[in-house]
PDB file of N, CA and C in Angstrom:
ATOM      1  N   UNK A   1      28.769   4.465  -0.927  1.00  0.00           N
ATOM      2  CA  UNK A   1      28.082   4.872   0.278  1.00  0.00           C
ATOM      3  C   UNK A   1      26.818   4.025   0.404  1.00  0.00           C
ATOM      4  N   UNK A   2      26.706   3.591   1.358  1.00  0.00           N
ATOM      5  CA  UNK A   2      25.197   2.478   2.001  1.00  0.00           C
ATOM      6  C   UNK A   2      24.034   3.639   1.678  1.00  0.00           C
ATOM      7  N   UNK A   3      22.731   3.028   1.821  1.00  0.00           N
ATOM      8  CA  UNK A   3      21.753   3.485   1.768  1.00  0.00           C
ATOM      9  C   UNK A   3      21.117   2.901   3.189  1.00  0.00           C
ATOM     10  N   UNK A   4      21.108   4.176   3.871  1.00  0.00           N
ATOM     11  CA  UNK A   4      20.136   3.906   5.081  1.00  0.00           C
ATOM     12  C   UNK A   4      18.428   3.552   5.182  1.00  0.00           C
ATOM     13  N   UNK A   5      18.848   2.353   5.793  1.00  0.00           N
ATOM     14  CA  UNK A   5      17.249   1.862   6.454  1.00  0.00           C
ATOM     15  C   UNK A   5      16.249   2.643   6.615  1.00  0.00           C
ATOM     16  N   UNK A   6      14.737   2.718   6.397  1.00  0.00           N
ATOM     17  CA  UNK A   6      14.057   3.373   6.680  1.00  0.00           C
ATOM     18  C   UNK A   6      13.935   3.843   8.540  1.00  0.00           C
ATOM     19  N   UNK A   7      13.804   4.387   8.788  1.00  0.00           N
ATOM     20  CA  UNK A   7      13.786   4.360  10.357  1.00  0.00           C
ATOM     21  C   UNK A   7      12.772   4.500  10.907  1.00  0.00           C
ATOM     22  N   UNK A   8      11.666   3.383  11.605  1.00  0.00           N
ATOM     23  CA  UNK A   8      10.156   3.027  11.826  1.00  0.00           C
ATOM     24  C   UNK A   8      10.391   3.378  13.319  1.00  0.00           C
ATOM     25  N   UNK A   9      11.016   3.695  13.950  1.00  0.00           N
ATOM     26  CA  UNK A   9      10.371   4.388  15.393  1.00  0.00           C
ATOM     27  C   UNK A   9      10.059   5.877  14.993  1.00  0.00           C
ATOM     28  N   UNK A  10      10.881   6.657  14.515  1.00  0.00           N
ATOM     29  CA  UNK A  10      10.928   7.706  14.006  1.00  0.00           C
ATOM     30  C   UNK A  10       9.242   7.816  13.225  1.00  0.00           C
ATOM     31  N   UNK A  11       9.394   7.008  12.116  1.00  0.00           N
ATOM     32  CA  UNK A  11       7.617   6.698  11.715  1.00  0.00           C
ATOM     33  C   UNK A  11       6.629   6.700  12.409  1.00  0.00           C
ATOM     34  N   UNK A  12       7.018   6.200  13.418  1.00  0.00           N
ATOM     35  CA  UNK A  12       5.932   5.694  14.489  1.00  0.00           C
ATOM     36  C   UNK A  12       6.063   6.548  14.976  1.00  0.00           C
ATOM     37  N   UNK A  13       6.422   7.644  15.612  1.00  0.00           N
ATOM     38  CA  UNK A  13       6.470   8.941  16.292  1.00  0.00           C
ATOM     39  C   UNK A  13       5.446   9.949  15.759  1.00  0.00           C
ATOM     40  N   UNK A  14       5.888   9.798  14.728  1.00  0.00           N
ATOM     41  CA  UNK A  14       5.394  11.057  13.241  1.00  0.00           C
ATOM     42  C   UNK A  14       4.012  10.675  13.739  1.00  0.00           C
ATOM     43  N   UNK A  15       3.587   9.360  13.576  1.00  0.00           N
ATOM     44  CA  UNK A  15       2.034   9.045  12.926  1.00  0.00           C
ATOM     45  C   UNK A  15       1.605   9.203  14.097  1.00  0.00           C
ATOM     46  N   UNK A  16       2.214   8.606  15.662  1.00  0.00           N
ATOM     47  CA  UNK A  16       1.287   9.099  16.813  1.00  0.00           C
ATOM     48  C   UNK A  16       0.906  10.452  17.033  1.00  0.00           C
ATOM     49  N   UNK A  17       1.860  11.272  16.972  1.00  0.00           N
ATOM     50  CA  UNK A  17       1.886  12.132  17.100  1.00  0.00           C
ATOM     51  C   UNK A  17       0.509  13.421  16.023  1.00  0.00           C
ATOM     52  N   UNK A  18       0.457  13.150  15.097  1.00  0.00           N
ATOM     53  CA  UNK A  18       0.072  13.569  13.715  1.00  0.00           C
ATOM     54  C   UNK A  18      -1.363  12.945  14.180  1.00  0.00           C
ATOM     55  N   UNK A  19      -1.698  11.693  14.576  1.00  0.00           N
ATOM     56  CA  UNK A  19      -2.826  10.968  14.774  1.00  0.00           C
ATOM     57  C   UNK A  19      -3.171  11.680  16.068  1.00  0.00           C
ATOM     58  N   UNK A  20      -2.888  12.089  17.151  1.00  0.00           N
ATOM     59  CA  UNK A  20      -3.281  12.461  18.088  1.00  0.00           C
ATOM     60  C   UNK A  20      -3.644  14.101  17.885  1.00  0.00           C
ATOM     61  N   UNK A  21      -2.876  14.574  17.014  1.00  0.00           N
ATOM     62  CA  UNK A  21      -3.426  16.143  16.666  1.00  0.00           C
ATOM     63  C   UNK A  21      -4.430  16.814  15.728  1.00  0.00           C
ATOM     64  N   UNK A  22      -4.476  15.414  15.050  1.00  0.00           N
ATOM     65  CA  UNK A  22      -5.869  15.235  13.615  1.00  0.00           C
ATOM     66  C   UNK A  22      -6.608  14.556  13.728  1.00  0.00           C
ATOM     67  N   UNK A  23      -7.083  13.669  14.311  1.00  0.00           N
ATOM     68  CA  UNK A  23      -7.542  12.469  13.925  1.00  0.00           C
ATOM     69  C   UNK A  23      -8.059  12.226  12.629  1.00  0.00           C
ATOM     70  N   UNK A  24      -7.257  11.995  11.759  1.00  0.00           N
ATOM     71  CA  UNK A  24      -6.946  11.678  10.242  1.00  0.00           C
ATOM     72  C   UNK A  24      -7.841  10.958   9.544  1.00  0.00           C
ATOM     73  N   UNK A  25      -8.472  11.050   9.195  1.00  0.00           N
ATOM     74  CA  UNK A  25      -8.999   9.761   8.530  1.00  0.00           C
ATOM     75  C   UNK A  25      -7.789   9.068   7.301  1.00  0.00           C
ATOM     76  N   UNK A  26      -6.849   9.674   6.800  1.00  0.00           N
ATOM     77  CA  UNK A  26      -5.793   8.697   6.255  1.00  0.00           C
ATOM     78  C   UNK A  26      -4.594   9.136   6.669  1.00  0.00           C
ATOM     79  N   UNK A  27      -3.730   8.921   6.696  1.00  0.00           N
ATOM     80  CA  UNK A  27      -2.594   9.271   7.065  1.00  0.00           C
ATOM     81  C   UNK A  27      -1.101   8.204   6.618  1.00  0.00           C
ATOM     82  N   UNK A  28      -0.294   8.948   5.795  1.00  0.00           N
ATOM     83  CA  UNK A  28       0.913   8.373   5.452  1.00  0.00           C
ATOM     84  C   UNK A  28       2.305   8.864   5.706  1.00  0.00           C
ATOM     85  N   UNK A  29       2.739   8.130   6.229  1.00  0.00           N
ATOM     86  CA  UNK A  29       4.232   8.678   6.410  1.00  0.00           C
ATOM     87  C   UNK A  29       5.281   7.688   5.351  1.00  0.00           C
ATOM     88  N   UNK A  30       6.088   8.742   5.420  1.00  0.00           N
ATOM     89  CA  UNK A  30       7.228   7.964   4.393  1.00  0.00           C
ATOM     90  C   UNK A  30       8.711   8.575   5.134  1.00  0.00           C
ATOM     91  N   UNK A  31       9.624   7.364   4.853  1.00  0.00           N
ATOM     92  CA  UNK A  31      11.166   8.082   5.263  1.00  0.00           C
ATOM     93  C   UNK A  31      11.694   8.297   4.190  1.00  0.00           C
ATOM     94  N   UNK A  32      12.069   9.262   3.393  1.00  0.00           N
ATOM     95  CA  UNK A  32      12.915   9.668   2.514  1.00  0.00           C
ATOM     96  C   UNK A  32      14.308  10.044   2.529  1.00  0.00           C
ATOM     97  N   UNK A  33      14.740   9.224   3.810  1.00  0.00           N
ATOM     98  CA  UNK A  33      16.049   9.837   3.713  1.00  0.00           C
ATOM     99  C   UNK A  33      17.181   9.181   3.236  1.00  0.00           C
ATOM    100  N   UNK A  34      16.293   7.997   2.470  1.00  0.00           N
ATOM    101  CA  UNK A  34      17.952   7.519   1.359  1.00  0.00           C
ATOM    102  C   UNK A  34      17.823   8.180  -0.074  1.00  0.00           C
ATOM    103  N   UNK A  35      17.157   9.364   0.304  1.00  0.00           N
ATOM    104  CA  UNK A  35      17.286   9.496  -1.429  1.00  0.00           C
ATOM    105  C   UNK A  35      18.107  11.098  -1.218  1.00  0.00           C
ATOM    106  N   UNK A  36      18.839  10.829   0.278  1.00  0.00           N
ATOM    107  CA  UNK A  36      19.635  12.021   0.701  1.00  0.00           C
ATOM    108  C   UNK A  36      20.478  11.762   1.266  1.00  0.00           C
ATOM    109  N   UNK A  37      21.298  11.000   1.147  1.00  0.00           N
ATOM    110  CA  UNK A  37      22.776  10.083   1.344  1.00  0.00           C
ATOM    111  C   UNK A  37      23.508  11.441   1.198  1.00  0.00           C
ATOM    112  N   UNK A  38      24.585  11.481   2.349  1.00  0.00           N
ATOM    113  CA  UNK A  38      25.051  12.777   1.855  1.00  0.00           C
ATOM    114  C   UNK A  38      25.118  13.716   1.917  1.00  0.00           C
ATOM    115  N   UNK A  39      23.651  14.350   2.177  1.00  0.00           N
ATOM    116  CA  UNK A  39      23.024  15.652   2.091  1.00  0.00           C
ATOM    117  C   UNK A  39      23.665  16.297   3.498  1.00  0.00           C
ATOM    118  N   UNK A  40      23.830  17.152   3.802  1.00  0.00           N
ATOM    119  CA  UNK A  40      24.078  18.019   5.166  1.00  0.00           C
ATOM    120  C   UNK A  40      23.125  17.797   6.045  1.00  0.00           C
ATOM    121  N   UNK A  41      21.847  17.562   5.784  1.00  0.00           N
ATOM    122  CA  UNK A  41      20.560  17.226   7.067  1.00  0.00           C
ATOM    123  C   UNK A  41      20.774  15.817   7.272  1.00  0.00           C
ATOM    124  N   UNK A  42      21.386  15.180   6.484  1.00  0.00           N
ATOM    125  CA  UNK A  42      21.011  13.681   6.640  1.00  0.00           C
ATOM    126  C   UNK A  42      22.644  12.943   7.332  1.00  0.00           C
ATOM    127  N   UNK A  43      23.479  14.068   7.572  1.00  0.00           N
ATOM    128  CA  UNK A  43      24.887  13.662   7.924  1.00  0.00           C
ATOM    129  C   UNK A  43      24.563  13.909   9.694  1.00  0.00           C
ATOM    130  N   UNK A  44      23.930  15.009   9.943  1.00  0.00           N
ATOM    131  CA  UNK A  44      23.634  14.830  11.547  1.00  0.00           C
ATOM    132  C   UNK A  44      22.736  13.521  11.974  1.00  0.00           C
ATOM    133  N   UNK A  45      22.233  13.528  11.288  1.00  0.00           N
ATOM    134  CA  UNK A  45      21.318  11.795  12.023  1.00  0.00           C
ATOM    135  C   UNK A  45      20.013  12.169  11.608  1.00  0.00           C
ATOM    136  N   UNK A  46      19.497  13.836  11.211  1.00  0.00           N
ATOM    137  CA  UNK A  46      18.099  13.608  11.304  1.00  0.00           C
ATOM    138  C   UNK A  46      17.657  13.368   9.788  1.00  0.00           C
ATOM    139  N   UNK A  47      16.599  12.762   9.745  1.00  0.00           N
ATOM    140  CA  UNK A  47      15.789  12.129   8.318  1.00  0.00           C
ATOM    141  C   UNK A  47      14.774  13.431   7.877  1.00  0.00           C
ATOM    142  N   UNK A  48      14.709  12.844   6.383  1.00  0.00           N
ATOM    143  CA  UNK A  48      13.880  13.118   5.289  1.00  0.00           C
ATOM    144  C   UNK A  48      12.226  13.047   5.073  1.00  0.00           C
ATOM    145  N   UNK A  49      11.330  13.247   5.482  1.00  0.00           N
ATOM    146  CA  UNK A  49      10.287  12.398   5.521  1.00  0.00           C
ATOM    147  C   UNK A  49       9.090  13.447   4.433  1.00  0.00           C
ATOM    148  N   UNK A  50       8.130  12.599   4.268  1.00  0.00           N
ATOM    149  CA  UNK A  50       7.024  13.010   3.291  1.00  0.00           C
ATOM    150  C   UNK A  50       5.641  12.399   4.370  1.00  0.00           C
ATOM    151  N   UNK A  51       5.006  13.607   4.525  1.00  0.00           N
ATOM    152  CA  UNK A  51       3.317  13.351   5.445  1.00  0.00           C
ATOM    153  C   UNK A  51       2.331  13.577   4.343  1.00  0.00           C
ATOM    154  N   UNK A  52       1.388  12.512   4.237  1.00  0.00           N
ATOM    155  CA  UNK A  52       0.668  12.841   3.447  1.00  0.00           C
ATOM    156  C   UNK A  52      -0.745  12.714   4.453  1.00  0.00           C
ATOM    157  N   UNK A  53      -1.868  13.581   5.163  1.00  0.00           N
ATOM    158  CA  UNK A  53      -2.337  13.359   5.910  1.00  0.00           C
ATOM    159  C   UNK A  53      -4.026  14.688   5.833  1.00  0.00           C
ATOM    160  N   UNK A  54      -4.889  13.686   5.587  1.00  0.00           N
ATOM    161  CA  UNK A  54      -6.499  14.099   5.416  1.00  0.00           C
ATOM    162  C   UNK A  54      -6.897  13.952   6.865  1.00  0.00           C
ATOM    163  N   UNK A  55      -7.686  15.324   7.222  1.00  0.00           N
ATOM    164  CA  UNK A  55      -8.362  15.327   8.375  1.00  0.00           C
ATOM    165  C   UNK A  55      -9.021  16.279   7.684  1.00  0.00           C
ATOM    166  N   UNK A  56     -10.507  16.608   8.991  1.00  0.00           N
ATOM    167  CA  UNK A  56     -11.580  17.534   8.825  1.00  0.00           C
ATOM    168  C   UNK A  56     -10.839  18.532   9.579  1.00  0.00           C
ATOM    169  N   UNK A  57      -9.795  18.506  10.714  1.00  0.00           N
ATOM    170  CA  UNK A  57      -9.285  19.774  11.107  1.00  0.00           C
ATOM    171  C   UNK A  57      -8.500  20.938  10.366  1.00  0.00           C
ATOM    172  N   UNK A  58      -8.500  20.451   9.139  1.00  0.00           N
ATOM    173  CA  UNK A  58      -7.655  21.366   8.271  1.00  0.00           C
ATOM    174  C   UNK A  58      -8.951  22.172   7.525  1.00  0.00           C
ATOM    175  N   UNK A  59     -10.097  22.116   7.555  1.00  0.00           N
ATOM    176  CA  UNK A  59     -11.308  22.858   6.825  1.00  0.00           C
ATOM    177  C   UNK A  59     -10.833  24.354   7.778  1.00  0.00           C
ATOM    178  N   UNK A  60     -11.403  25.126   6.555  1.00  0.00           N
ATOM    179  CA  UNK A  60     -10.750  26.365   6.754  1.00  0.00           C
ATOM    180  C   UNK A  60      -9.737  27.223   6.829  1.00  0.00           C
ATOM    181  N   UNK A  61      -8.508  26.470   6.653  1.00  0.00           N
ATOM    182  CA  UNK A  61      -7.318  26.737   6.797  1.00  0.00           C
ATOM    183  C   UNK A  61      -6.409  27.049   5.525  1.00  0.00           C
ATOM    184  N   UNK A  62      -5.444  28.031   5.422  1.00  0.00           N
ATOM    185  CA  UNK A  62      -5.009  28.099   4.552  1.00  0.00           C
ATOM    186  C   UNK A  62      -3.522  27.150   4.497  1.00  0.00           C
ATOM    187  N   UNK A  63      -3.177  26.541   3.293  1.00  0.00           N
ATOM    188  CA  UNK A  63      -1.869  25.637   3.089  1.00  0.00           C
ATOM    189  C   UNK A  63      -0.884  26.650   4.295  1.00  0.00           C
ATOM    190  N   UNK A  64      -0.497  27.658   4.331  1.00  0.00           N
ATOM    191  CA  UNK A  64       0.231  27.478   5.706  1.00  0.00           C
ATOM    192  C   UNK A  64       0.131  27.331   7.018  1.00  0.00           C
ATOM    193  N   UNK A  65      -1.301  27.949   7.087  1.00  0.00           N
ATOM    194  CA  UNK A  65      -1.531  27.501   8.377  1.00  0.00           C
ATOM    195  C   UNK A  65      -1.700  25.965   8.790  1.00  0.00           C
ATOM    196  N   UNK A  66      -2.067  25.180   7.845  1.00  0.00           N
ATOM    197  CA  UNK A  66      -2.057  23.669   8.041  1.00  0.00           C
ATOM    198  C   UNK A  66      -0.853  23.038   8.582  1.00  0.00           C
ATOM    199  N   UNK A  67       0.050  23.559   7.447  1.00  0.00           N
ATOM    200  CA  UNK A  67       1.960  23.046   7.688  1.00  0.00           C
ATOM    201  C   UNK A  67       2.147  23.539   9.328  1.00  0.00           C
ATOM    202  N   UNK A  68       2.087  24.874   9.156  1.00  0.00           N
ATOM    203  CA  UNK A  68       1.979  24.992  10.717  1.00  0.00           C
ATOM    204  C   UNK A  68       1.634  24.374  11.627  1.00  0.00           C
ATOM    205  N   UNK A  69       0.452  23.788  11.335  1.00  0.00           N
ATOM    206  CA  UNK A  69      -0.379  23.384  12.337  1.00  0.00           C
ATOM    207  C   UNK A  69       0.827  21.616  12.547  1.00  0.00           C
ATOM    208  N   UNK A  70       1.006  21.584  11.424  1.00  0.00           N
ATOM    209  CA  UNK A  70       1.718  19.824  11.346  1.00  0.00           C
ATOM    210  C   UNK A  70       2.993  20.289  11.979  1.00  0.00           C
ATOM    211  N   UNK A  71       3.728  21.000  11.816  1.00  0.00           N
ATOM    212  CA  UNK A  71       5.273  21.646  12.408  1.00  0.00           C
ATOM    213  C   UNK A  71       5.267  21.382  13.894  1.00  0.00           C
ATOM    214  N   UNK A  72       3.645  22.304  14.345  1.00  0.00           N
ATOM    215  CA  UNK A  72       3.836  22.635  15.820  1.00  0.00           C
ATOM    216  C   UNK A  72       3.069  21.082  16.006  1.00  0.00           C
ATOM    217  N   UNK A  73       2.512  20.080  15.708  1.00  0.00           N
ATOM    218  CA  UNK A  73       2.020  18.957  16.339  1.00  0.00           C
ATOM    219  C   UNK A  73       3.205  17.809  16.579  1.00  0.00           C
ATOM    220  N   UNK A  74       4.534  17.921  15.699  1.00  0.00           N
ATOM    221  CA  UNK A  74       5.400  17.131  15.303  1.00  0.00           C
ATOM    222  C   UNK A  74       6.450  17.764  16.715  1.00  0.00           C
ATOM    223  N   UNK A  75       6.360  18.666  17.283  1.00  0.00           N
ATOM    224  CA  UNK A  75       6.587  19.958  18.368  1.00  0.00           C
ATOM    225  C   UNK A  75       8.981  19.641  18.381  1.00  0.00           C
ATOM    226  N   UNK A  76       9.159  18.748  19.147  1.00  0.00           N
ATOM    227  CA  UNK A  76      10.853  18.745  18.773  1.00  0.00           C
ATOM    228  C   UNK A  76      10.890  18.190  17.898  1.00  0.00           C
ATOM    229  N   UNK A  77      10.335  17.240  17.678  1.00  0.00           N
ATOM    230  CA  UNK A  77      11.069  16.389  16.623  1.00  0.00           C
ATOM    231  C   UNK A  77      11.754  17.065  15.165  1.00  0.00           C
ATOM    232  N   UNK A  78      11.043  18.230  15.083  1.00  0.00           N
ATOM    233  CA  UNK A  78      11.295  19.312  14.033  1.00  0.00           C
ATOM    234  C   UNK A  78      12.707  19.756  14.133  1.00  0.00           C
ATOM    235  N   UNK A  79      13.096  19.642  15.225  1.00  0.00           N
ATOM    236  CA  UNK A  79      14.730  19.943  16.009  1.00  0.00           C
ATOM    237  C   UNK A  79      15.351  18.925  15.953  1.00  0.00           C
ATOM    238  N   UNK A  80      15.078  18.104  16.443  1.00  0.00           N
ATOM    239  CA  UNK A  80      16.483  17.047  17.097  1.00  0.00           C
ATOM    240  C   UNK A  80      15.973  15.609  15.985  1.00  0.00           C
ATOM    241  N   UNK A  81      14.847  15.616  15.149  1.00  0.00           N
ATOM    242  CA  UNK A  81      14.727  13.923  14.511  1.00  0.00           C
ATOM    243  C   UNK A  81      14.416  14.322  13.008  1.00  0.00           C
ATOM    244  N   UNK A  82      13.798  15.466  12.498  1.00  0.00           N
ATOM    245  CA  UNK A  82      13.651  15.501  11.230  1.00  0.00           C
ATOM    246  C   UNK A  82      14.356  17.045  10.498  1.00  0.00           C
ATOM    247  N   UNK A  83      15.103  16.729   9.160  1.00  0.00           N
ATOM    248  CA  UNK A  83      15.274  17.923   8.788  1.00  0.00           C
ATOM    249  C   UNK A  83      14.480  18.237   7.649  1.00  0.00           C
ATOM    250  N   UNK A  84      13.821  17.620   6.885  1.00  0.00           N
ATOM    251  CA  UNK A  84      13.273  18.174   5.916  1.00  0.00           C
ATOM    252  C   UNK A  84      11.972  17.457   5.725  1.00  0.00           C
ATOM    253  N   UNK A  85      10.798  18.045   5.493  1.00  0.00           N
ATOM    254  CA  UNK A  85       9.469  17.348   5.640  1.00  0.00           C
ATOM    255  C   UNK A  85       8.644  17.619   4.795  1.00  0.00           C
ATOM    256  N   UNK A  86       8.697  17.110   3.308  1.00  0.00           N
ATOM    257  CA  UNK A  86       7.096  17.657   2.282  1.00  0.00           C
ATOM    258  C   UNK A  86       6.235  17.241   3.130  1.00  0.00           C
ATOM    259  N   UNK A  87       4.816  18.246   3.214  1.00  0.00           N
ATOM    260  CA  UNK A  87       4.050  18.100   3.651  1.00  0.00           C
ATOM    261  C   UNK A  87       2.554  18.161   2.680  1.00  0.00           C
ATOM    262  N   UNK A  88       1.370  17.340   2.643  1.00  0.00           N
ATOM    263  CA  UNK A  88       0.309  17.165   1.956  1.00  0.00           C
ATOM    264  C   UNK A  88      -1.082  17.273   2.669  1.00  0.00           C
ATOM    265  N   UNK A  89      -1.186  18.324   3.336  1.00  0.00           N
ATOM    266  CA  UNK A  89      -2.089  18.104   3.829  1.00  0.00           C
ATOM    267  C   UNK A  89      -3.466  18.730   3.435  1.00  0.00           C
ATOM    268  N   UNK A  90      -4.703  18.063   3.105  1.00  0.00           N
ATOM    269  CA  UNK A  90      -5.817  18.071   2.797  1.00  0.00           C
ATOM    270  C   UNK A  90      -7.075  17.395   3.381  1.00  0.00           C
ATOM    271  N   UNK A  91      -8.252  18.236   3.500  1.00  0.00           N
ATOM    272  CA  UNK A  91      -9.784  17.982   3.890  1.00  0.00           C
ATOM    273  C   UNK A  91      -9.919  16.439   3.666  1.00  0.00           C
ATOM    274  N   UNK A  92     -11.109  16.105   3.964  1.00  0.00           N
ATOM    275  CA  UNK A  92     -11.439  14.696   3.344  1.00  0.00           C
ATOM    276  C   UNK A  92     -12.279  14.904   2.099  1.00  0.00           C
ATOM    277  N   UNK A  93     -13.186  16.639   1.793  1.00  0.00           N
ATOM    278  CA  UNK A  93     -13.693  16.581   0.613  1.00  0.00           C
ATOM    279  C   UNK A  93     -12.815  16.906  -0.465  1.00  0.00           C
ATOM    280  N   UNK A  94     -11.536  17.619  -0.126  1.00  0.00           N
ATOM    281  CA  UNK A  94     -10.502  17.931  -0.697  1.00  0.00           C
ATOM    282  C   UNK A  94     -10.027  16.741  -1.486  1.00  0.00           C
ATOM    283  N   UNK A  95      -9.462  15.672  -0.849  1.00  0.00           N
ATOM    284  CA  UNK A  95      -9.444  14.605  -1.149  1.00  0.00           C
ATOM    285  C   UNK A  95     -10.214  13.913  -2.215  1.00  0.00           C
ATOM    286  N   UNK A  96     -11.632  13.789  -1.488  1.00  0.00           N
ATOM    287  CA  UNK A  96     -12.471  13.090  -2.597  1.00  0.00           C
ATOM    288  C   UNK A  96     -12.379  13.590  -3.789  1.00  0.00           C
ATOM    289  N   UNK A  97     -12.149  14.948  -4.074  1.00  0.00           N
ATOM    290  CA  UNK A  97     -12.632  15.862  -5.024  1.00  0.00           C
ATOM    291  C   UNK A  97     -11.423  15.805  -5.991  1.00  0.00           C
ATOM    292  N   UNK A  98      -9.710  15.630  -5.545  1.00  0.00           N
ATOM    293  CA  UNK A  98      -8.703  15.316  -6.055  1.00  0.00           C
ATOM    294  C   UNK A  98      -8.406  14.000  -6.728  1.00  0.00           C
ATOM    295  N   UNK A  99      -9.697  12.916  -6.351  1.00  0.00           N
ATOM    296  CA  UNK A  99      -9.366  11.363  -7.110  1.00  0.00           C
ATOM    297  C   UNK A  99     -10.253  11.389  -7.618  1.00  0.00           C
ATOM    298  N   UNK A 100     -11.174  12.734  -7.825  1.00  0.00           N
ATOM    299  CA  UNK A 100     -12.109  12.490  -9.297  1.00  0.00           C
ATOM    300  C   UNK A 100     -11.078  12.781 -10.758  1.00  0.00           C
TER     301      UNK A 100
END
């Protein structure tokens, strides 16, 4: 079985999208969906992906309400382009405080 291409419009969706609802100071996207060849989410067409994404809009928030907050900013694509999404989302002091 092939290993599918990363898929960079799809990327590029994520990050506009994600960038327009945070304004991030870092922000990473990844396609993970060849390491799901196979899988039942990855046989309909939609991909795998990993957000790793620091903003000040997440201060105050608890880890679900954040995901939430990334679910509803990502708004269909959650439907019809991605099935499975680790999500990382953290402060910018959060951050700093995690690469000590």
């Amino acid at each position: 079985m092939s290993v599918p291409a990363a898929n960079p419009e799809r990327i590029a969706r994520i990050r506009a999208l994600l960038a327009a609802a945070f304004d991030p100071v870092a922000l990473e996207v990844i396609d993970d969906s060849h390491k799901h060849v196979g899988h039942a989410g990855a046989r309909d067409g939609r991909g795998h992906f990993t957000v790793v994404i620091v903003s000040e809009a997440f201060a105050g928030k608890s880890p679900l309400a954040r995901h939430r907050a990334v679910y509803s900013a990502l708004g269909t694509m959650m439907e019809d382009d991605i099935h499975a999404l680790s999500i990382r989302a953290e402060t910018p002091t959060e951050k700093a405080a995690s690469a000590t």
